[in-house]
Protein backbone atom coordinates (compact mmCIF):
# COMPACT_ATOMS: atom_id res chain seq x y z
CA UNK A 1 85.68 93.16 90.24
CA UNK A 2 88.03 91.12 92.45
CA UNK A 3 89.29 92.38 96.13
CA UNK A 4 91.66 89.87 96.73
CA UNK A 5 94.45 88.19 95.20
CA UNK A 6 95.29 84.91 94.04
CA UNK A 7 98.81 83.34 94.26
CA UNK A 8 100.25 81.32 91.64
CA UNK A 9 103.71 79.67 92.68
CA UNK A 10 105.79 79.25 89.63
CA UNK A 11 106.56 75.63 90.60
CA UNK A 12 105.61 72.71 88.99
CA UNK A 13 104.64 70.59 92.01
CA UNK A 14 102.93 71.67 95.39
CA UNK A 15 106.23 72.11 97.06
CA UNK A 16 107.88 75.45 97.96
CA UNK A 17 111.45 75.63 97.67
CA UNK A 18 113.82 76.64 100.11
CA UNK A 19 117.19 78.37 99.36
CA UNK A 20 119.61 79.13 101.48
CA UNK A 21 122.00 81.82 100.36
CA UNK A 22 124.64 81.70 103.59
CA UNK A 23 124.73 85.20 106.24
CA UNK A 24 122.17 86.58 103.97
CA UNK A 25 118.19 85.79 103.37
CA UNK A 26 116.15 82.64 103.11
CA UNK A 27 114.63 82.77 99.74
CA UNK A 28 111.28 81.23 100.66
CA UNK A 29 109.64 81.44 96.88
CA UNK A 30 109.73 83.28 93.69
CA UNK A 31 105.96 83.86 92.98
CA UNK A 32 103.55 85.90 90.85
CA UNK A 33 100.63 87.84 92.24
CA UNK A 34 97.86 88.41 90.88
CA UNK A 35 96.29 91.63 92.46
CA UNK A 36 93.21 93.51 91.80
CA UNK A 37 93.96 96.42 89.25
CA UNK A 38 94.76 100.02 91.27
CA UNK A 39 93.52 103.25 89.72
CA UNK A 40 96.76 103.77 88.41
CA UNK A 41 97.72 103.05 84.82
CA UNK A 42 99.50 99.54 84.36
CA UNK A 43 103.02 99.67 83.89
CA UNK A 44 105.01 96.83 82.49
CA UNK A 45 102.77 94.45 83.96
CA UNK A 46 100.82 91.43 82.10
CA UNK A 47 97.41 92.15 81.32
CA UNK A 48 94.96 89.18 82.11
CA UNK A 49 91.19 88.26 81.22
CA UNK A 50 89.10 90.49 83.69
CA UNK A 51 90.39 93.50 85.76
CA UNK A 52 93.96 91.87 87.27
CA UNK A 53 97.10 92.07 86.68
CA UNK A 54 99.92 90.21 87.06
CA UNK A 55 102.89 91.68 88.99
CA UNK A 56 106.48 89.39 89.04
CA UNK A 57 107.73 89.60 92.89
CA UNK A 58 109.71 86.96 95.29
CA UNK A 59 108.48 86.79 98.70
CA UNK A 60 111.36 86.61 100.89
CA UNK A 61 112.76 86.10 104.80
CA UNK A 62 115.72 88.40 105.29
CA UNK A 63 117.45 88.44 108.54
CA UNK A 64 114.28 88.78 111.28
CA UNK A 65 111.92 90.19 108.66
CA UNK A 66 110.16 88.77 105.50
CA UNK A 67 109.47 90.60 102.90
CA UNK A 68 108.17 91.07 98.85
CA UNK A 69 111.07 91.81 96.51
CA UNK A 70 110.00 93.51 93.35
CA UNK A 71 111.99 94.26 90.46
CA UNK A 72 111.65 98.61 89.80
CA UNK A 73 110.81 97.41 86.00
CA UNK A 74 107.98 95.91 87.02
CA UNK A 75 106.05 99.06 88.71
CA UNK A 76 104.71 102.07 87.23
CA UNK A 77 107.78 104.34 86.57
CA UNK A 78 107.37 106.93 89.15
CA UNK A 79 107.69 106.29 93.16
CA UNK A 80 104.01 107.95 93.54
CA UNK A 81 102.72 105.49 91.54
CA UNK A 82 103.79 102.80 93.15
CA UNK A 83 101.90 102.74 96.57
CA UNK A 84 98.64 101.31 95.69
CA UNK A 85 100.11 97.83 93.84
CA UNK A 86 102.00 97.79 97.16
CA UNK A 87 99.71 98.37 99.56
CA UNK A 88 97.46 95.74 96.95
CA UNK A 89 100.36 93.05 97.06
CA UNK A 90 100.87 92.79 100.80
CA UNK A 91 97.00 93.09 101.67
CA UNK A 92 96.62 96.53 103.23
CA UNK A 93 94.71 98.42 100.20
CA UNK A 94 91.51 98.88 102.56
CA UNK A 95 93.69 99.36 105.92
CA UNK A 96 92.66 95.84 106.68
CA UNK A 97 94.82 95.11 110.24
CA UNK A 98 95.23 91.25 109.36
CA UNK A 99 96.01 91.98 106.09
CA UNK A 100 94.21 88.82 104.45
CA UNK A 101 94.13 90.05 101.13
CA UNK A 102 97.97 90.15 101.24
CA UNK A 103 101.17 88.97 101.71
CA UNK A 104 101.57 90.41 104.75
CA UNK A 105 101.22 88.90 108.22
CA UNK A 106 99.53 91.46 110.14
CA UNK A 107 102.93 92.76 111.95
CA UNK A 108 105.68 95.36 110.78
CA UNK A 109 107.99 92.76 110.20
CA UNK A 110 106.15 91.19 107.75
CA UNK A 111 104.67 93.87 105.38
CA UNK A 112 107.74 95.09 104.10
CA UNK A 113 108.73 95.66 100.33
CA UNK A 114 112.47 95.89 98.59
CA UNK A 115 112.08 97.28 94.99
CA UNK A 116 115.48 96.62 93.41
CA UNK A 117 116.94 98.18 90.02
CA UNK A 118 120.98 97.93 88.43
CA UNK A 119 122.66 100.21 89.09
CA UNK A 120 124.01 102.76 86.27
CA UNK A 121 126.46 104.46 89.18
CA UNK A 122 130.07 103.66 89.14
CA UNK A 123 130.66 101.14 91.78
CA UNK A 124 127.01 100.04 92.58
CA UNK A 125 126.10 96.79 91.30
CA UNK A 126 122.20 97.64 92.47
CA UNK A 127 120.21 99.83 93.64
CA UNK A 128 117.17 99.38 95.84
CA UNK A 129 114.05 101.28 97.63
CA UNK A 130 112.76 100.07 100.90
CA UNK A 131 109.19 100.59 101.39
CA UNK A 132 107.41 99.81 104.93
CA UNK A 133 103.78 99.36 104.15
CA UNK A 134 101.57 99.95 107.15
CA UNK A 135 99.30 97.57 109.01
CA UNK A 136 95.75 98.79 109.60
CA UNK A 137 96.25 102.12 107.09
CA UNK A 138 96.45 102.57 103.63
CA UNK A 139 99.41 103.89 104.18
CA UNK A 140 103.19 103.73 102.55
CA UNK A 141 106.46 104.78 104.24
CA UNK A 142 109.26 105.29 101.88
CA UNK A 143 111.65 107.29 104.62
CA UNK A 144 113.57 104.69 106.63
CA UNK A 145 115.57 102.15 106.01
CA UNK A 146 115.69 97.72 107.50
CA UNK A 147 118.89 96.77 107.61
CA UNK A 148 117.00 92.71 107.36
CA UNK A 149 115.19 93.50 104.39
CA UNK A 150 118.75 94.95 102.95
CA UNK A 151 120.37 91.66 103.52
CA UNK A 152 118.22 90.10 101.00
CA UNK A 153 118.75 93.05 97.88
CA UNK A 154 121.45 90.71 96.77
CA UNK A 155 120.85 87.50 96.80
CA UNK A 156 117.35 88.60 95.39
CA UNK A 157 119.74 90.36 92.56
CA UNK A 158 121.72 87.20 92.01
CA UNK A 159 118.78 84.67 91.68
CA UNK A 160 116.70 87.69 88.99
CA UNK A 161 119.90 88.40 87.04
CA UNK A 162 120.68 91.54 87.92
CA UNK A 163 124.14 91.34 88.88
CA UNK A 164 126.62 88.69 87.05
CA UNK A 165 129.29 87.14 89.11
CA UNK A 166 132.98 86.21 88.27
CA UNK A 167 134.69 83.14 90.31
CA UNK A 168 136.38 84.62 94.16
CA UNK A 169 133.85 87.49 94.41
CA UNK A 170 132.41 87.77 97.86
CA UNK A 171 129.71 90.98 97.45
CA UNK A 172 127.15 92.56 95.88
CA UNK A 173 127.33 96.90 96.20
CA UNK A 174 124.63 98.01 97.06
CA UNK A 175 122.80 101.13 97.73
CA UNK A 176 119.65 102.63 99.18
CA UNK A 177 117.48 104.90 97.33
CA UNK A 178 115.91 106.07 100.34
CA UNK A 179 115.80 109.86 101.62
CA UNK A 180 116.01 109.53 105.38
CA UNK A 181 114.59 112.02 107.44
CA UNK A 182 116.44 113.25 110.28
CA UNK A 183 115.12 115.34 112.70
C-alpha cells in the first residue's frame, strides 16, 4: 500500500504551462493525482492497478492563495465523504505539518480546495464549496469562505467546460455553497 502520491502532468513535454486569465487566477497546471485509496468507497474516480486512484483536479494560484480545484463530479457524492481524498490530495491525511505527501505547502494559503459544480439555480452559472484543509491535523474546514480562492471558480469553470460563453460577456455568477457560521 502506497502513502504518497504521484503526480502526472497531463502535458506532453516537461514544461508547465502558464495561463493568465486577466484580474482573476494564474492557472499554474491542470493535473491528475494519483492518491492513495481513503476508506471511503470510490466515487466517479478511475480505478488503477494496485490500491490508487486517480482523481481529475487543477492546481491553481488565485489572488494571494493557491489552491486544488476539483470538479464536485469527481468526489464521492456526499460532503462527508469528501474529507479524506482532500486531506489525501493536499498531503495532510496523517496531520503531517509540511505536508510532503501533498499539494500543499505547509501554510494556510496553500492547502486550500475549490470544489466547483453548474449550477441548476436560475441565474448561477456555478456553484462552488470552499474547503480549508488544515496544516498539521487531519482536519477539514468547510465553514468560511477565501475571497482568492473564489477568484479562480471561474476561470477554473471556463477552462473545464462548465460554463459556455457568448461574444461581450464579462462574468461568470457564481455562488458559494458554504454555511458560514456567525457567532
Amino acid at each position: 500500500m502506497l502513502d504518497y502520491f504521484d503526480i502526472i502532468l497531463l502535458s506532453l513535454a516537461p514544461i508547465v504551462a502558464l495561463l493568465i486569465h486577466v484580474g482573476f487566477a494564474h492557472v499554474v497546471t491542470s493535473i491528475e493525482t494519483m492518491i492513495t485509496k481513503p476508506d471511503t468507497p470510490p466515487p466517479t474516480l478511475v480505478q488503477t492497478k494496485g490500491k490508487r486512484q486517480v482523481l481529475s483536479a487543477s492546481w491553481m494560484r488565485s489572488g494571494t492563495s493557491k489552491g486544488l480545484f476539483i470538479q464536485r463530479k469527481h468526489l464521492p457524492p456526499t460532503q462527508e465523504a469528501w474529507s479524506p481524498w482532500l486531506l489525501a490530495a493536499i498531503g495532510s491525511k496523517y496531520g503531517d505539518a509540511r505536508q510532503l505527501n501533498g499539494l500543499g505547502g505547509a501554510t494556510s494559503t496553500t492547502s486550500k480546495v475549490a470544489i466547483v459544480a453548474p449550477s441548476s439555480r436560475p441565474g448561477i452559472d456555478v456553484e462552488y464549496t470552499f474547503a480549508q484543509v488544515a496544516v498539521g491535523k487531519n482536519k477539514v474546514d468547510y465553514s468560511g469562505n477565501c475571497g482568492n480562492i473564489a477568484s479562480g471558480v471561474g476561470p477554473f469553470a471556463l477552462e473545464e467546460g462548465m460554463v459556455r460563453v457568448v461574444p461581450g460577456q464579462k462574468y461568470v455568477r457564481i455562488r458559494s455553497g458554504n454555511r458560514f457560521v456567525i457567532s
